[in-house]
Structure formats: C-alpha cells, structure tokens
PDB file of N, CA and C in Angstrom:
ATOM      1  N   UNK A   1      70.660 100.610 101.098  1.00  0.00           N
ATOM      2  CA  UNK A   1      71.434  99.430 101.476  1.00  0.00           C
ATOM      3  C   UNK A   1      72.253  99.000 100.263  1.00  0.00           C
ATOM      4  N   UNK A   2      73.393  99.702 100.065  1.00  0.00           N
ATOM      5  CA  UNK A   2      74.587  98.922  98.905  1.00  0.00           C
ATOM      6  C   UNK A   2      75.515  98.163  99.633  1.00  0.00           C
ATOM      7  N   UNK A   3      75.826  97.199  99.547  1.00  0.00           N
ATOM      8  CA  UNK A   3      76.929  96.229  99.445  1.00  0.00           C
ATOM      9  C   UNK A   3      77.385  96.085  98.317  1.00  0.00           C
ATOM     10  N   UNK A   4      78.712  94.796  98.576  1.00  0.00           N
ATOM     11  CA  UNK A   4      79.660  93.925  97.861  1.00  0.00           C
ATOM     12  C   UNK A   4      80.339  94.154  96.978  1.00  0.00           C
ATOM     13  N   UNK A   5      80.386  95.341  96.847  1.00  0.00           N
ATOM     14  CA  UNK A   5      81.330  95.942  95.392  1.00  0.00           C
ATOM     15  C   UNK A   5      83.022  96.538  95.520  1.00  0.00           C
ATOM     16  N   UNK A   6      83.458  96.760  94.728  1.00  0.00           N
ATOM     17  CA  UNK A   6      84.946  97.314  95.731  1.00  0.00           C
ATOM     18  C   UNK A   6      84.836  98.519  96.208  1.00  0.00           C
ATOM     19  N   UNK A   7      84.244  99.393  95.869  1.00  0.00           N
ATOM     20  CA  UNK A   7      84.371 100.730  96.389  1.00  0.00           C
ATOM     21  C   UNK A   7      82.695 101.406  96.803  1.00  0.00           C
ATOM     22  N   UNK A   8      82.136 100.859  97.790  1.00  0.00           N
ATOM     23  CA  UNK A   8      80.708 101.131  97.397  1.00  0.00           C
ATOM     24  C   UNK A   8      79.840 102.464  96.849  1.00  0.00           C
ATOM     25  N   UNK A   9      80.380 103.308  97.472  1.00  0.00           N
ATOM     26  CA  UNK A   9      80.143 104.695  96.698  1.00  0.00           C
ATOM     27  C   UNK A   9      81.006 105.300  96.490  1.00  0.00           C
ATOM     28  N   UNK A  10      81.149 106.348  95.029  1.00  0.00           N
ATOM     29  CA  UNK A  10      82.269 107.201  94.641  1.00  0.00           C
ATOM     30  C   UNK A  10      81.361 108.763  94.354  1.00  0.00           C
ATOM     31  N   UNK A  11      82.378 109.543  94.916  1.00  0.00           N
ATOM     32  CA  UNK A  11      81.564 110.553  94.898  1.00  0.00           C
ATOM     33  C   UNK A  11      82.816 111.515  93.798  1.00  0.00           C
ATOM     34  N   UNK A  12      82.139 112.409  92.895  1.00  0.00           N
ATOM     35  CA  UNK A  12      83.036 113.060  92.288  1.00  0.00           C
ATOM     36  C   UNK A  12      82.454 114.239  91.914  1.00  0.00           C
ATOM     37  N   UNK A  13      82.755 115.564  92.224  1.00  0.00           N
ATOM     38  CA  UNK A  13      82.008 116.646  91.404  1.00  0.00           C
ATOM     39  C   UNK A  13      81.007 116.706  92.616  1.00  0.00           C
ATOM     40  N   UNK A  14      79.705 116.899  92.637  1.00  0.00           N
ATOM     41  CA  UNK A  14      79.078 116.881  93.596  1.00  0.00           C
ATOM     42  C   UNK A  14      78.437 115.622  94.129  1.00  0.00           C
ATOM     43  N   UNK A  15      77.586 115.522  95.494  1.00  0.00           N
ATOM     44  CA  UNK A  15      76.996 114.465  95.981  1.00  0.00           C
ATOM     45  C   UNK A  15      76.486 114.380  97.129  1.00  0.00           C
ATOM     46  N   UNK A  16      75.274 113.646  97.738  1.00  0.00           N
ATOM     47  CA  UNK A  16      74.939 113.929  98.365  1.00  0.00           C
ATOM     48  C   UNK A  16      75.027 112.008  99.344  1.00  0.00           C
ATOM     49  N   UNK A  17      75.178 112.063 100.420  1.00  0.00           N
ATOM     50  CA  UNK A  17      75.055 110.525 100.611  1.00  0.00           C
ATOM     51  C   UNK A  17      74.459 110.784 101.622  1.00  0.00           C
ATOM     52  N   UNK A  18      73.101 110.451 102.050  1.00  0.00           N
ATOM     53  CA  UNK A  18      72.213 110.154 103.625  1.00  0.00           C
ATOM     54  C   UNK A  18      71.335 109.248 103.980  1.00  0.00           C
ATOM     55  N   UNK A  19      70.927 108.970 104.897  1.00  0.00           N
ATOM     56  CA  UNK A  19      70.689 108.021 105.950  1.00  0.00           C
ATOM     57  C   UNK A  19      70.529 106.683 104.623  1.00  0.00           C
ATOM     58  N   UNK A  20      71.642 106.080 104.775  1.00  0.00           N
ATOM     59  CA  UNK A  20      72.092 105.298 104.170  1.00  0.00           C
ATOM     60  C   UNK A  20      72.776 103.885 104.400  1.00  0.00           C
ATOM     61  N   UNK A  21      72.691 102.722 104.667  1.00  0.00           N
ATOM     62  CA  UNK A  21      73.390 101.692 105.400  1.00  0.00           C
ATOM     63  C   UNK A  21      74.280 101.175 103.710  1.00  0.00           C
ATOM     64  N   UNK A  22      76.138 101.413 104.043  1.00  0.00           N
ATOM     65  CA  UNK A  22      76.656 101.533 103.242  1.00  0.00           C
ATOM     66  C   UNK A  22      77.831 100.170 103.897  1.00  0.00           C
ATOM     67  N   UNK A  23      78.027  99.082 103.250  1.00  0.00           N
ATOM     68  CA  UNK A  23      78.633  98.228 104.085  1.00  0.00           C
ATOM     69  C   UNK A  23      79.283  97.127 102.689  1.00  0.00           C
ATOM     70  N   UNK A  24      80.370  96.178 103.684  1.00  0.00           N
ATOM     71  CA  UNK A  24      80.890  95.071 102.826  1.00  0.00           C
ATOM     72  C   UNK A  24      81.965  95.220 101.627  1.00  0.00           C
ATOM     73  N   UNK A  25      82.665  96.151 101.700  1.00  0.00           N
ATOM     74  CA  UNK A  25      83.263  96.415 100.270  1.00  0.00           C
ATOM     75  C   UNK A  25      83.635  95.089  99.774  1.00  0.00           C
ATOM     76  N   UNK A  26      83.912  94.691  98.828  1.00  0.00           N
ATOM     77  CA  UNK A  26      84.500  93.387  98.370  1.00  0.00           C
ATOM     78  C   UNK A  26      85.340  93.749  96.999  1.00  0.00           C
ATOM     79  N   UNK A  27      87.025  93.355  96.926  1.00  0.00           N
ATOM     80  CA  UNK A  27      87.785  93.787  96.060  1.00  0.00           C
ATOM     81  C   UNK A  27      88.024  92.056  95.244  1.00  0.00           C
ATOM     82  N   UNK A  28      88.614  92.591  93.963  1.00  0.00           N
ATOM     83  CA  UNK A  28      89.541  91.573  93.398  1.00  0.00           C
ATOM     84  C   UNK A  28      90.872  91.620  93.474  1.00  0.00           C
ATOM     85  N   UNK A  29      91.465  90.433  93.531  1.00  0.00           N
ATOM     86  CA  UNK A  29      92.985  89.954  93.473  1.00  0.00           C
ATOM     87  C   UNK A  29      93.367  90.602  94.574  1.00  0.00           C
ATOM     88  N   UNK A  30      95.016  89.940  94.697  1.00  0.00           N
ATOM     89  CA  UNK A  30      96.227  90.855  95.979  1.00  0.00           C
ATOM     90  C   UNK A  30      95.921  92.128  96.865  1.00  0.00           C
ATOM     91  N   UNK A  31      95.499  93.392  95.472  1.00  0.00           N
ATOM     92  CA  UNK A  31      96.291  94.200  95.738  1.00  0.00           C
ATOM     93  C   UNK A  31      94.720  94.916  95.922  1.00  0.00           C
ATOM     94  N   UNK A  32      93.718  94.698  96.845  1.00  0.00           N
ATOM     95  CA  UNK A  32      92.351  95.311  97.462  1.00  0.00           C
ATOM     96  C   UNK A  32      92.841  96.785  97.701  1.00  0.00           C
ATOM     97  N   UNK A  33      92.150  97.646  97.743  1.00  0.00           N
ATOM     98  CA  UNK A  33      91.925  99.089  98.372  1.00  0.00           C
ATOM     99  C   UNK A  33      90.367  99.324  98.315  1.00  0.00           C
ATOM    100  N   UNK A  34      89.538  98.828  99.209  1.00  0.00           N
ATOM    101  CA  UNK A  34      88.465  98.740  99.381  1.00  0.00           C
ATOM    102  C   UNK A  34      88.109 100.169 100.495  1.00  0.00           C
ATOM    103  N   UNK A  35      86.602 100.748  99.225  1.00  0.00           N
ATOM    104  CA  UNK A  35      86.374 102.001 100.746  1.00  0.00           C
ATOM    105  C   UNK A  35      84.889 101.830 100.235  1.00  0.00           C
ATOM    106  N   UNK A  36      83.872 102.233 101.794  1.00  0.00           N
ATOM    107  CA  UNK A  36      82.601 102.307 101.658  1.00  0.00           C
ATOM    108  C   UNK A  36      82.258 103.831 100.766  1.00  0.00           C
ATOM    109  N   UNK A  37      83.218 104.458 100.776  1.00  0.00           N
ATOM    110  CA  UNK A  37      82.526 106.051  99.991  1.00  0.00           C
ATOM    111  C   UNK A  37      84.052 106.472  99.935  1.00  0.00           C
ATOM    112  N   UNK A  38      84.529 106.784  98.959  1.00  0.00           N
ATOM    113  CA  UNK A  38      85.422 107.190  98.177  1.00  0.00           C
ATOM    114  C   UNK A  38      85.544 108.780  97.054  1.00  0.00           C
ATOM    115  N   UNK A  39      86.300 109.561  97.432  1.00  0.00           N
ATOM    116  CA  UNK A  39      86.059 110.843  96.921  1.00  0.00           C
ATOM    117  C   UNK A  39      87.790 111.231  96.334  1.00  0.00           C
ATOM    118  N   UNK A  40      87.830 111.427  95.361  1.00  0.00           N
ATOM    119  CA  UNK A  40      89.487 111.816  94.830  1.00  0.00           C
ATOM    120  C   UNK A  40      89.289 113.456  94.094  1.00  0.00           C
ATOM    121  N   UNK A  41      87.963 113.835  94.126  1.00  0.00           N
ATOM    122  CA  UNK A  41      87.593 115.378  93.088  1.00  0.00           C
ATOM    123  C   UNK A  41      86.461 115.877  92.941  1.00  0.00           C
ATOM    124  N   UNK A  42      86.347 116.649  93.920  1.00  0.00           N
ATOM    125  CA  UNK A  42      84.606 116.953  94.386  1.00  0.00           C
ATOM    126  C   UNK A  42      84.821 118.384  94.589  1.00  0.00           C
ATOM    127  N   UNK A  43      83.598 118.921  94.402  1.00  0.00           N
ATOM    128  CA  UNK A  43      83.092 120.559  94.609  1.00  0.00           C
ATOM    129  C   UNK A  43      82.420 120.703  95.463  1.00  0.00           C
ATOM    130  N   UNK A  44      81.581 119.756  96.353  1.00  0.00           N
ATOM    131  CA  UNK A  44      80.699 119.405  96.955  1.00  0.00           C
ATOM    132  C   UNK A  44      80.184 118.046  97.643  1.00  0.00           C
ATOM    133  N   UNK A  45      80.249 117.828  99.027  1.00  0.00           N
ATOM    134  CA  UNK A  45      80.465 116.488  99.420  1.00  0.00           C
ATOM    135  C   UNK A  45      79.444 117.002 100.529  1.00  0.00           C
ATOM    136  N   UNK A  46      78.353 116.269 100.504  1.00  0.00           N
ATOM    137  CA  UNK A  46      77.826 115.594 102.159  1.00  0.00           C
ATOM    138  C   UNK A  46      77.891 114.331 102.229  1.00  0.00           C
ATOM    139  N   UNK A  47      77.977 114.041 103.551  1.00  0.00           N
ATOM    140  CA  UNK A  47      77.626 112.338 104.057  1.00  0.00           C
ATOM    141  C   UNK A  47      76.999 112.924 105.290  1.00  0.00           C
ATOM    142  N   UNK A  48      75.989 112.370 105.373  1.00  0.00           N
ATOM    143  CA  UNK A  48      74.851 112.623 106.744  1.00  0.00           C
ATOM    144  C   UNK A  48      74.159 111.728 107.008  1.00  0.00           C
ATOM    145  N   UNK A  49      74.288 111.025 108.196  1.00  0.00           N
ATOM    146  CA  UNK A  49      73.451 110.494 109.012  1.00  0.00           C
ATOM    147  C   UNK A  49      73.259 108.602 108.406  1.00  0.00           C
ATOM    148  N   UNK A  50      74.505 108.374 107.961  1.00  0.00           N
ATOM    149  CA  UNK A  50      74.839 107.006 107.405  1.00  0.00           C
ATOM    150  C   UNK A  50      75.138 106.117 108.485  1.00  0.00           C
ATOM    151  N   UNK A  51      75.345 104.420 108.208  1.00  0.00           N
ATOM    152  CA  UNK A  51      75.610 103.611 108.608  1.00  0.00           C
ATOM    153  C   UNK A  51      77.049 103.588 107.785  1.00  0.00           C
ATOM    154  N   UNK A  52      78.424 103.336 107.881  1.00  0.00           N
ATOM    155  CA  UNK A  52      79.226 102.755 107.114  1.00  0.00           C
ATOM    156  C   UNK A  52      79.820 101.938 107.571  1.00  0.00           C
ATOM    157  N   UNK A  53      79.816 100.489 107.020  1.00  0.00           N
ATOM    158  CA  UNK A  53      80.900  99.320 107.897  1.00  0.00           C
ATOM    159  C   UNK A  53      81.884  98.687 106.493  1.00  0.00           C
ATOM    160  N   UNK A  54      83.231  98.432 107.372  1.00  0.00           N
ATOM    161  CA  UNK A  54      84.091  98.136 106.104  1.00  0.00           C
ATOM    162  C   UNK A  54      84.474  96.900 107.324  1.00  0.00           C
ATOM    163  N   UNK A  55      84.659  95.825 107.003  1.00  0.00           N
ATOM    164  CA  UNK A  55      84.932  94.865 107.372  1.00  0.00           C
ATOM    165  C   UNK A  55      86.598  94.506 107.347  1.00  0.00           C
ATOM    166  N   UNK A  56      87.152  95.110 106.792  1.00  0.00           N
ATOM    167  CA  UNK A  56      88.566  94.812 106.293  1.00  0.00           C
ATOM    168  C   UNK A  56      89.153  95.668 106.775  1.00  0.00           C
ATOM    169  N   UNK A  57      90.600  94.894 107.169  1.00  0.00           N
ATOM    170  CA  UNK A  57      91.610  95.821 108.149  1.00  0.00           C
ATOM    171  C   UNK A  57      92.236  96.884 107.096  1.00  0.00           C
ATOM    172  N   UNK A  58      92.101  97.352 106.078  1.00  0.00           N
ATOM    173  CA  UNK A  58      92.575  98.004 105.064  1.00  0.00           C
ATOM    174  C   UNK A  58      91.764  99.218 104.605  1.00  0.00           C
ATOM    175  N   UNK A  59      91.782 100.001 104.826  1.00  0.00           N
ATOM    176  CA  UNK A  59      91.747 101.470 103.833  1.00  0.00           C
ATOM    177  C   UNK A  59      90.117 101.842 104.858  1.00  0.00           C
ATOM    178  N   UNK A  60      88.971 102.508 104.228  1.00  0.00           N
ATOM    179  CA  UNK A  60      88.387 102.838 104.858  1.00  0.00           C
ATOM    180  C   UNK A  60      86.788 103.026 105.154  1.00  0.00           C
ATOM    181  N   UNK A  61      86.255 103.860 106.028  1.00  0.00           N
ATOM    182  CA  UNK A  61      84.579 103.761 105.815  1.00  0.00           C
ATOM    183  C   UNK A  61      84.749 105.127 104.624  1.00  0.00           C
ATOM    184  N   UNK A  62      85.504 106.020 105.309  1.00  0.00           N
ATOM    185  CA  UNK A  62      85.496 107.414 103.899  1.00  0.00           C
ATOM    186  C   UNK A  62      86.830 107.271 104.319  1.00  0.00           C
ATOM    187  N   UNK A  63      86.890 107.915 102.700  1.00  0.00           N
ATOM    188  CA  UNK A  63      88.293 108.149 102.003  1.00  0.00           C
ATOM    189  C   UNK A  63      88.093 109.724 101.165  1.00  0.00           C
ATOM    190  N   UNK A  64      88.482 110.568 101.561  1.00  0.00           N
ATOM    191  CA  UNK A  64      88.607 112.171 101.136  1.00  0.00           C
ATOM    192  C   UNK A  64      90.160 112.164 100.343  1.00  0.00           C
ATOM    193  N   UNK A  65      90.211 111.653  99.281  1.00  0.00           N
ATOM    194  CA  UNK A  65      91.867 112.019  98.909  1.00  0.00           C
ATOM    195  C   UNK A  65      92.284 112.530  97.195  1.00  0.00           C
ATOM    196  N   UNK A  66      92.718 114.111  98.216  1.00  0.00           N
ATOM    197  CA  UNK A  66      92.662 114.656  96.703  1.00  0.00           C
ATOM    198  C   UNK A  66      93.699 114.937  96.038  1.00  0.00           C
ATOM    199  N   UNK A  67      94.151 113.735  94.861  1.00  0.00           N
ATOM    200  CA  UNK A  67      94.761 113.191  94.237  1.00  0.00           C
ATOM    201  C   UNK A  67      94.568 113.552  92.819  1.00  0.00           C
ATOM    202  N   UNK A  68      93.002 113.458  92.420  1.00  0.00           N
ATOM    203  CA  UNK A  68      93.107 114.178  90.870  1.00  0.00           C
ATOM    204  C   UNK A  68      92.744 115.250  90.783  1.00  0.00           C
ATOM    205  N   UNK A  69      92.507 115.487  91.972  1.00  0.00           N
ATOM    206  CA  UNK A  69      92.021 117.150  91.438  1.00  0.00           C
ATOM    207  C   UNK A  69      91.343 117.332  93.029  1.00  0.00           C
ATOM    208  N   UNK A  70      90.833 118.799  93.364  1.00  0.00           N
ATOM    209  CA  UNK A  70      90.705 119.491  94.791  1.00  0.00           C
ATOM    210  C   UNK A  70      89.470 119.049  94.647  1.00  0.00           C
ATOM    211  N   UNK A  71      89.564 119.110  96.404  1.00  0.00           N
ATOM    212  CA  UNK A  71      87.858 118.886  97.211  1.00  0.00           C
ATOM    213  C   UNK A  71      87.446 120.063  97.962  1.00  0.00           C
ATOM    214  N   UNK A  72      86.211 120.314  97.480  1.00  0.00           N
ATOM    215  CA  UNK A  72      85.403 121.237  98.411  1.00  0.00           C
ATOM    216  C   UNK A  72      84.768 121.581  98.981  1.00  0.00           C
ATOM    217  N   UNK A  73      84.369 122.024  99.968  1.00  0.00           N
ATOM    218  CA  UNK A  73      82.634 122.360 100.731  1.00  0.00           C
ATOM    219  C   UNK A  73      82.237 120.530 101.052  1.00  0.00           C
ATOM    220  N   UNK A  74      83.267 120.338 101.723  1.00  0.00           N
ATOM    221  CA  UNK A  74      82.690 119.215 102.598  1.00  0.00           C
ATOM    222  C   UNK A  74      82.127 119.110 103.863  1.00  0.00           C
ATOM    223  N   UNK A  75      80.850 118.433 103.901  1.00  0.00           N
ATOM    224  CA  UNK A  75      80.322 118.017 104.915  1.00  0.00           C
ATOM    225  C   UNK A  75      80.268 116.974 105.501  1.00  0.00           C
ATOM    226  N   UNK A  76      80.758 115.904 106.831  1.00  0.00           N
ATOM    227  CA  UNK A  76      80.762 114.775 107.381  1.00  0.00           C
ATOM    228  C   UNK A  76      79.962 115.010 108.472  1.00  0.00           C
ATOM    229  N   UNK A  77      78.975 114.781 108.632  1.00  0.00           N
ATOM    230  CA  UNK A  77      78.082 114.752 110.204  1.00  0.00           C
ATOM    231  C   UNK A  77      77.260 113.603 110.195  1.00  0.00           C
ATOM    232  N   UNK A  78      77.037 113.095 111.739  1.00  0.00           N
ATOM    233  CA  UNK A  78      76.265 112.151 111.752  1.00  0.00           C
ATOM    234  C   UNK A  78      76.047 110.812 111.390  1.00  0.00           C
ATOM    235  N   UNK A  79      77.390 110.519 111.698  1.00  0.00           N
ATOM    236  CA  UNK A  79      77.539 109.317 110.578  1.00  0.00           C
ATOM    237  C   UNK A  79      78.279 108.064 112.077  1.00  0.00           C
ATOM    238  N   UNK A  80      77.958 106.908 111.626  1.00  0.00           N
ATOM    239  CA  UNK A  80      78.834 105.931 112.383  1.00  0.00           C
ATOM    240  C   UNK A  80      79.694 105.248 111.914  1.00  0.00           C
ATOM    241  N   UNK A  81      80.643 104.946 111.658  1.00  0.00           N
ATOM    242  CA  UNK A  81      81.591 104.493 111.133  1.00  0.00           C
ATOM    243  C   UNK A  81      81.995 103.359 111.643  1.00  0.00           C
ATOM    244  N   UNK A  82      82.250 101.876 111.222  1.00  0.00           N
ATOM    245  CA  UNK A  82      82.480 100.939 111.788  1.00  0.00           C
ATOM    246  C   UNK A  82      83.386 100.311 111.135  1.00  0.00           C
ATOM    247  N   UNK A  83      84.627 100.243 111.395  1.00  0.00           N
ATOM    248  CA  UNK A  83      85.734  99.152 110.898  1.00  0.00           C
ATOM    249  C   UNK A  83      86.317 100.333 110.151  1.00  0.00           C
ATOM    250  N   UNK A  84      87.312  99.069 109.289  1.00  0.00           N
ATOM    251  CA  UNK A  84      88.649  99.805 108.278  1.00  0.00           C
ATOM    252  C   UNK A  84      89.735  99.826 109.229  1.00  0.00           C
ATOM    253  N   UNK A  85      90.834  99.777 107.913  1.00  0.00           N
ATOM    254  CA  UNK A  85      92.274 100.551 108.674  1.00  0.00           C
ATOM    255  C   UNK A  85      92.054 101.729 109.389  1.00  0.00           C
ATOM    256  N   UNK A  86      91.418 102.804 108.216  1.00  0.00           N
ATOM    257  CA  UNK A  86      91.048 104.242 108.747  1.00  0.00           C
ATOM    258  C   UNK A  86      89.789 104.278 108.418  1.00  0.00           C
ATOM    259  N   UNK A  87      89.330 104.668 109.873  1.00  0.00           N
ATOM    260  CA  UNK A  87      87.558 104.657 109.924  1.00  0.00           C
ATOM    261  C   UNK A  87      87.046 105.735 108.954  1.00  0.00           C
ATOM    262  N   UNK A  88      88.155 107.366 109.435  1.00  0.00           N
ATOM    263  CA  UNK A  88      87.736 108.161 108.047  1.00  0.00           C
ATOM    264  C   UNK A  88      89.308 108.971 107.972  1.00  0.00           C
ATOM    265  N   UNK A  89      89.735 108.889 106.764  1.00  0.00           N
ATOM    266  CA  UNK A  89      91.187 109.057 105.723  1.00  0.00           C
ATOM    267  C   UNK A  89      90.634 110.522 105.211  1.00  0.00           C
ATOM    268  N   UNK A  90      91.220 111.666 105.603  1.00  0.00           N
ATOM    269  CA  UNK A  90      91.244 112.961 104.858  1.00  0.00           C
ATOM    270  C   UNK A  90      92.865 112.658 104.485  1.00  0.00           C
ATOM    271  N   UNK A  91      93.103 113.126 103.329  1.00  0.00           N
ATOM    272  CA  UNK A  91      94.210 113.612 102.398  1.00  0.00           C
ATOM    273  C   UNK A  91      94.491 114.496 101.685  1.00  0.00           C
ATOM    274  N   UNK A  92      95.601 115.207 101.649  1.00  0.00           N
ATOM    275  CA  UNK A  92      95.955 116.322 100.738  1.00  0.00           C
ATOM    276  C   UNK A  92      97.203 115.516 100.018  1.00  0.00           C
ATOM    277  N   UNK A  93      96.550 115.298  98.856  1.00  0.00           N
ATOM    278  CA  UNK A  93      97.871 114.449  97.760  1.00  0.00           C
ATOM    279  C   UNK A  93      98.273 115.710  97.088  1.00  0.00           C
ATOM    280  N   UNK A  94      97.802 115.677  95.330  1.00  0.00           N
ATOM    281  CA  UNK A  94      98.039 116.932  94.688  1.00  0.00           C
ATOM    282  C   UNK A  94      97.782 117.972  94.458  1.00  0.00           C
ATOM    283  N   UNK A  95      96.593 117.583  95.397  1.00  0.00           N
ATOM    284  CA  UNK A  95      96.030 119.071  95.294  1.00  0.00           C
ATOM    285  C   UNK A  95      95.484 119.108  96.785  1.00  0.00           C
ATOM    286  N   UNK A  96      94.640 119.642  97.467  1.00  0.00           N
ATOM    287  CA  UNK A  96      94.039 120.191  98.708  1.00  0.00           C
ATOM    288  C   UNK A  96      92.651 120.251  98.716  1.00  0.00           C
ATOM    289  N   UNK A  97      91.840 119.534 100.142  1.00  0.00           N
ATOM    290  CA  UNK A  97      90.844 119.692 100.730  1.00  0.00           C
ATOM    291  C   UNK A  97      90.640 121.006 101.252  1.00  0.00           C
ATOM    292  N   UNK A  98      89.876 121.385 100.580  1.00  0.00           N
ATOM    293  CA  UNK A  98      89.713 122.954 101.761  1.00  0.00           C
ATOM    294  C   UNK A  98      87.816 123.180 101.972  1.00  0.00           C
ATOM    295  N   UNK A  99      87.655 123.826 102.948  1.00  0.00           N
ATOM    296  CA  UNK A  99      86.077 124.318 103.124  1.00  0.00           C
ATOM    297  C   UNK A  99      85.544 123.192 103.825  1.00  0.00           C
ATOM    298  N   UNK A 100      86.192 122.143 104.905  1.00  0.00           N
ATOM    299  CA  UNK A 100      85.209 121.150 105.437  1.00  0.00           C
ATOM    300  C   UNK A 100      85.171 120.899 106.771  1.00  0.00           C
ATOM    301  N   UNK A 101      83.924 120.561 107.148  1.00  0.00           N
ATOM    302  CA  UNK A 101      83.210 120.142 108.417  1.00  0.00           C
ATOM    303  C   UNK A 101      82.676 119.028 109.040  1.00  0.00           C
ATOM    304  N   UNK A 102      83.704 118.365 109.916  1.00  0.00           N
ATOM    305  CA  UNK A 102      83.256 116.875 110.604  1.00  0.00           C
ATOM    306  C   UNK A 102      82.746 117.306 111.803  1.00  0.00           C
ATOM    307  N   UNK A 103      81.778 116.664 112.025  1.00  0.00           N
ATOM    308  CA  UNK A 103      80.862 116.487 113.208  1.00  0.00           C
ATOM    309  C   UNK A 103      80.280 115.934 113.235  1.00  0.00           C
ATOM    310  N   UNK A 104      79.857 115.374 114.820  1.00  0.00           N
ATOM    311  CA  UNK A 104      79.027 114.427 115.369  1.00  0.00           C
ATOM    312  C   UNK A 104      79.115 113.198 114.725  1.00  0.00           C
ATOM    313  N   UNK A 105      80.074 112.434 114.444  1.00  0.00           N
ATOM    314  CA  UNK A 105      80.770 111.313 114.205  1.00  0.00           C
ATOM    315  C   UNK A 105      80.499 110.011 115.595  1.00  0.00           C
ATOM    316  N   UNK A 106      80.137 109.270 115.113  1.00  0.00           N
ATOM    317  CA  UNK A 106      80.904 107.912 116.278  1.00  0.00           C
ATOM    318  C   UNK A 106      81.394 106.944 115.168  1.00  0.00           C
ATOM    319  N   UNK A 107      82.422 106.273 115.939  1.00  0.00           N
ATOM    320  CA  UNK A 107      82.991 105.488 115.364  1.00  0.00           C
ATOM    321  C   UNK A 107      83.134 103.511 116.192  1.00  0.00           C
ATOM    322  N   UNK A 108      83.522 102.885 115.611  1.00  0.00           N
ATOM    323  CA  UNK A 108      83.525 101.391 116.294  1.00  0.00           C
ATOM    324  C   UNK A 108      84.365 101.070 115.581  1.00  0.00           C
ATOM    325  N   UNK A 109      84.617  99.767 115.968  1.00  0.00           N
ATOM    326  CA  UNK A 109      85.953  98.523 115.932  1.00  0.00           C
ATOM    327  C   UNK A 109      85.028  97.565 115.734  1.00  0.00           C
ATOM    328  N   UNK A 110      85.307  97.101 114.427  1.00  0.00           N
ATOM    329  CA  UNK A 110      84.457  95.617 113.259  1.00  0.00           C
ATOM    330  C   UNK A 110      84.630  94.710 114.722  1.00  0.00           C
ATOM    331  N   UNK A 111      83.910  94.262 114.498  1.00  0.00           N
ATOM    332  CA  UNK A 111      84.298  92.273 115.570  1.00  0.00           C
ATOM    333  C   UNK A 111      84.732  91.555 114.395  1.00  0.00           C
ATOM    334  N   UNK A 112      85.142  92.055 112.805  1.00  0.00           N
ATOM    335  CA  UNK A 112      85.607  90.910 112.055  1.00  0.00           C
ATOM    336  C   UNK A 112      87.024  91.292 111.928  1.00  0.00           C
ATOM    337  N   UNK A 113      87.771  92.885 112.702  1.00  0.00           N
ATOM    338  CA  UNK A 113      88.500  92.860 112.567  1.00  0.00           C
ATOM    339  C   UNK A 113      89.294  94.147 111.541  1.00  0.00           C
ATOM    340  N   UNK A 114      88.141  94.656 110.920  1.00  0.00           N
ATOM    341  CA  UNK A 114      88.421  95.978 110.346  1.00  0.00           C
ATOM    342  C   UNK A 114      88.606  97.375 111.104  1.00  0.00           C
TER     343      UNK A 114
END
C-alpha cells in the first residue's frame, strides 16, 4: 500500500511490482505529471496482479516511456487500473519498447474524475 507521492513507483533497469495496492499520486506546483508506476529505461519490467488508482485527469496508472534509454521484456498482466488521463501510456520517444506483453487487464473510470 504506497500512496501520496508524485510518482508512486519508478521502475528503472529491472523490477518487479505485484499484488500491490498502488494509489493517490500527489504532485507539486502547476505543472503535475503524476503516474502510479513510471518506467523511462528498463531491461526488465513486470506489473502483476496490482491495484492502481490515479485520481487525476492527467497522465497515468502506468507510464512505459522510453525517453532515456530502451525498454525491455515487459510484462503487464493482471492488473486493474483505475483512473488517469491514460489508464496505461506505452511510448516510443528516443528510443523503443520492444519484447512486451499486456494481458488480462481491466480497467475503470475514477468517480473523482481521473
């Protein structure tokens, strides 16, 4: 159970995230980009069998965006996703996601609006 932080988990290089209740991001000032699990440069990514709620109409429950460097051998299964702009954000910025697998996902719509 993590809350209230701006980005609640960051995953980089490898990681493992499961059955996990991951919720509340909370940013400072204007310019928020709040995500429950956040990844910009990974070799290795699971998320399995989580709770994630982002309360805010902005950015997301996961965020896959590879920006500093490539992502790999990702795994997304089992997970519920609740709220955000984007419930889950894959990206190819400067470099490329390659090697990954979403499944068995549900997703919801915040009642606060995320």
């Amino acid at each position: 159970n993590a809350h209230g932080s701006g980005d609640i988990l960051r995953i980089d290089g490898r990681g493992t995230v499961q059955d996990s209740w991951l919720h509340d991001p909370r940013g400072v000032g204007s310019a928020q980009h709040n995500d429950v699990i956040q990844s910009t440069n990974a070799t290795y990514v699971r998320i399995l069998h989580n709770r994630l709620d982002n309360q805010n109409t902005q950015t997301s429950c996961i965020l896959l965006k590879a920006d500093i460097g490539p992502i790999s051998d990702v795994v997304v299964d089992s997970n519920l996703m609740n709220g955000g702009g984007y419930s889950f954000y894959w990206y190819d910025a400067n470099y490329k996601i390659t090697n990954g697998k979403v499944t068995n996902n549900k997703f919801m719509r915040s009642p606060t609006g995320g």
